[in-house]
C-alpha atoms as a PDB file:
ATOM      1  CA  UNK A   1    -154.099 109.448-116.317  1.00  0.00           C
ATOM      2  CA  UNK A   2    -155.821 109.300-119.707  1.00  0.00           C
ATOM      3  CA  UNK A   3    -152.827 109.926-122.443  1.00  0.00           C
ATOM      4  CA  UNK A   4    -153.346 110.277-125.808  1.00  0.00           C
ATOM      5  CA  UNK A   5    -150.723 109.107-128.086  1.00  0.00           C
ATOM      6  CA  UNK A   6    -149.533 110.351-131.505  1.00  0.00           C
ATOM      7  CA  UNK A   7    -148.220 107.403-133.791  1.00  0.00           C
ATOM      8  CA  UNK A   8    -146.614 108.193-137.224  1.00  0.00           C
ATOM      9  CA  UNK A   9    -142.936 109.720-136.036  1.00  0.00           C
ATOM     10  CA  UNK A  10    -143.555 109.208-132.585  1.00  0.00           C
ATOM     11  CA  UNK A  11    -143.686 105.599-131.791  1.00  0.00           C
ATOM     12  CA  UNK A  12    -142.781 104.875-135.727  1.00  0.00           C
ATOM     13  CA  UNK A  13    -140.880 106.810-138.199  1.00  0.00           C
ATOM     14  CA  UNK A  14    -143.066 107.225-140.709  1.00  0.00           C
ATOM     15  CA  UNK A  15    -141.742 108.891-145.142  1.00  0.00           C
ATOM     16  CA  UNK A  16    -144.932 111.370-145.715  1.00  0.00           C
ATOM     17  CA  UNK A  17    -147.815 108.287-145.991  1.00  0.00           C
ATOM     18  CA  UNK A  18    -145.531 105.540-146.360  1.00  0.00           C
ATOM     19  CA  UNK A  19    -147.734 103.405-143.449  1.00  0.00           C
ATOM     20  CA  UNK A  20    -147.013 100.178-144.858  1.00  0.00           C
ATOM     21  CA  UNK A  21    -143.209 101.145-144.456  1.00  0.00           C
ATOM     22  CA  UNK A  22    -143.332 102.792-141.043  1.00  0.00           C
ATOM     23  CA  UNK A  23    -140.432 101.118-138.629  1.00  0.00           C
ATOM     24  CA  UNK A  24    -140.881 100.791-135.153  1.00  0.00           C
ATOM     25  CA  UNK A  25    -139.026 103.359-133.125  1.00  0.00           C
ATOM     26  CA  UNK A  26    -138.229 100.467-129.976  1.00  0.00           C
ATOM     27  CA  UNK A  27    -136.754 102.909-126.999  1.00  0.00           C
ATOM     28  CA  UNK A  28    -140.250 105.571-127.625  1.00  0.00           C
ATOM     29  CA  UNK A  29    -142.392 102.596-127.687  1.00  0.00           C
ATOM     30  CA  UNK A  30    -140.643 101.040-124.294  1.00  0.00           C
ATOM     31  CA  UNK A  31    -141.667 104.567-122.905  1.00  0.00           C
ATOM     32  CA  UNK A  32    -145.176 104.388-123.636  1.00  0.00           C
ATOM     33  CA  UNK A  33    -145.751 100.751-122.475  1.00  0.00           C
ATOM     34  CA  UNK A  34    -144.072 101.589-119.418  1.00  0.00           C
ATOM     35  CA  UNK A  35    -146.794 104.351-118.938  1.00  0.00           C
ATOM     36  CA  UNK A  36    -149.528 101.723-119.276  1.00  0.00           C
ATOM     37  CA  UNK A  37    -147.835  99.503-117.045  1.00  0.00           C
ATOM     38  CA  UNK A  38    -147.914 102.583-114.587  1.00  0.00           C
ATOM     39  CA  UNK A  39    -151.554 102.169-114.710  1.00  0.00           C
ATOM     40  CA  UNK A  40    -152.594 105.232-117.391  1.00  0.00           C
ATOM     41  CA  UNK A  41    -154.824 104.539-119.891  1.00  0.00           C
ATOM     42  CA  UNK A  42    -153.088 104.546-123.638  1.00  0.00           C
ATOM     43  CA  UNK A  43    -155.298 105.495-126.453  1.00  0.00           C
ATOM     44  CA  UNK A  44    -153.303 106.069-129.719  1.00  0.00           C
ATOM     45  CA  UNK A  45    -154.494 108.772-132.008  1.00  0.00           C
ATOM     46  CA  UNK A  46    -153.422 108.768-135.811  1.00  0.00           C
ATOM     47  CA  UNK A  47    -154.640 111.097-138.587  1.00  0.00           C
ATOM     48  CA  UNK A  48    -154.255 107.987-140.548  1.00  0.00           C
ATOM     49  CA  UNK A  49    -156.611 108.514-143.675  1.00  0.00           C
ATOM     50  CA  UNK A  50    -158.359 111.743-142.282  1.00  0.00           C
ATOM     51  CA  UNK A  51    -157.429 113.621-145.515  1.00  0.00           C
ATOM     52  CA  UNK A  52    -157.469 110.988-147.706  1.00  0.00           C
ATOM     53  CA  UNK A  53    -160.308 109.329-146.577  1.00  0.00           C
ATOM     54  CA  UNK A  54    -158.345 105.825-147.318  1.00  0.00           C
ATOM     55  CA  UNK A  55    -158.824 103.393-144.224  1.00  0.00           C
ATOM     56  CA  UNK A  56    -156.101 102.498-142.405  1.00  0.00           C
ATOM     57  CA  UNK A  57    -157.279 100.793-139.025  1.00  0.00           C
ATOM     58  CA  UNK A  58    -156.231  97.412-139.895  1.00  0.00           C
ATOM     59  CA  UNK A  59    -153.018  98.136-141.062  1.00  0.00           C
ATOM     60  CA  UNK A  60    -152.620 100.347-138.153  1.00  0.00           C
ATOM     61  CA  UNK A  61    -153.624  97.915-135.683  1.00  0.00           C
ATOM     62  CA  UNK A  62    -151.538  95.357-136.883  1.00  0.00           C
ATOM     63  CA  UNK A  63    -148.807  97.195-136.546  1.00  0.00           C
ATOM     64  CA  UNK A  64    -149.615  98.210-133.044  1.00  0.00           C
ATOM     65  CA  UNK A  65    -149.814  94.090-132.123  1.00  0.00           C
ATOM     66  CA  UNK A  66    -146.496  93.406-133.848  1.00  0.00           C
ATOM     67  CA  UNK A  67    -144.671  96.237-132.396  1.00  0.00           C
ATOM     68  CA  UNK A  68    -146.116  94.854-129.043  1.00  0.00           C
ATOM     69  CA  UNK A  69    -147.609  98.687-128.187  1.00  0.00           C
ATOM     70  CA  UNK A  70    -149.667  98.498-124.529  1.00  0.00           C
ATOM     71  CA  UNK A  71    -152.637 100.180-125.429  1.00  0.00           C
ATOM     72  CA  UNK A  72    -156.299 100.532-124.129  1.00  0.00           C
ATOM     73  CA  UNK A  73    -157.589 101.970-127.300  1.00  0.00           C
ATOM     74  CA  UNK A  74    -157.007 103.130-130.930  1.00  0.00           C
ATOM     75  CA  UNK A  75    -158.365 106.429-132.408  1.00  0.00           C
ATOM     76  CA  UNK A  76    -158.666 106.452-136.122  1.00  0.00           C
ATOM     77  CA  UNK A  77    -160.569 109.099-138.544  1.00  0.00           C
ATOM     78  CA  UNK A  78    -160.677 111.452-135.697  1.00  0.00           C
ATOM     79  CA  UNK A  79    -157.736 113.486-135.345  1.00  0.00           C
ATOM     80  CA  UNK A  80    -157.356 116.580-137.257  1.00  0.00           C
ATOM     81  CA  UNK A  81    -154.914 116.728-139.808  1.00  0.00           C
ATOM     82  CA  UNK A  82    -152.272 119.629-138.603  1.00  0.00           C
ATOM     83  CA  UNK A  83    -148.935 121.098-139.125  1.00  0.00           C
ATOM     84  CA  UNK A  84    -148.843 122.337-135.384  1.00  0.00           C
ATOM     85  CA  UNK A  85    -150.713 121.369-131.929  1.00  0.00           C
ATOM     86  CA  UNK A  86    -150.506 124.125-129.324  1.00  0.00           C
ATOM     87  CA  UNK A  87    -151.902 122.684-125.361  1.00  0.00           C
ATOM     88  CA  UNK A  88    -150.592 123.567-122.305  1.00  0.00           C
ATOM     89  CA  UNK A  89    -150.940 119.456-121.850  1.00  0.00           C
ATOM     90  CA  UNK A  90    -149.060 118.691-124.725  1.00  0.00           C
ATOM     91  CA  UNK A  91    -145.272 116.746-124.489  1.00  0.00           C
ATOM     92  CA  UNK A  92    -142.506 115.464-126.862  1.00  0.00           C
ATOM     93  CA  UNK A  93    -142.262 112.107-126.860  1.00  0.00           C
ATOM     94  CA  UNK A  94    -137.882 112.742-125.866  1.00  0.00           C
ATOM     95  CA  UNK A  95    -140.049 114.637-122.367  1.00  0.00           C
ATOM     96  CA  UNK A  96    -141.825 111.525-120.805  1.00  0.00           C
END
């Protein structure tokens, strides 16, 4: 399974744009690296800098290494910023 991953207050909390602060949320990211151990592919999406234009992919990748996140691949500038997603596909991170 392909899974797309959310990151700021889903595998991090995360105070409004804060990244540099963001703290690891352990237990959500032990859920997601046990996914990729299952064998699905982990791509982690972030809205990181889509509004503000302001690139964070190193930052953002560097915290994905030193959290030790699984991941195949990391999205960046391509999400939509939104207050809402509505998918039939679509799960809290407290549902997997």
């Amino acid at each position: 399974m392909r899974i797309y991953v959310d990151i700021d207050n889903t595998i991090c909390k995360t105070e409004g744009n804060d990244y540099i602060n963001s703290k690891p949320i352990s237990d959500n990211i032990e859920k997601i690296n046990k996914l990729y151990n299952e064998g699905n592919t982990i791509i982690y999406w972030t809205a990181r800098g889509a509004v503000s234009k302001i690139d964070y992919t190193d930052l953002t990748l560097n915290q994905l290494i030193e959290w030790k996140c699984l991941f195949h691949d990391l999205k960046m500038n391509t999400k939509p910023a939104y207050d809402l997603l509505i998918c039939d596909k679509t799960k809290r991170i407290e549902e997997i």
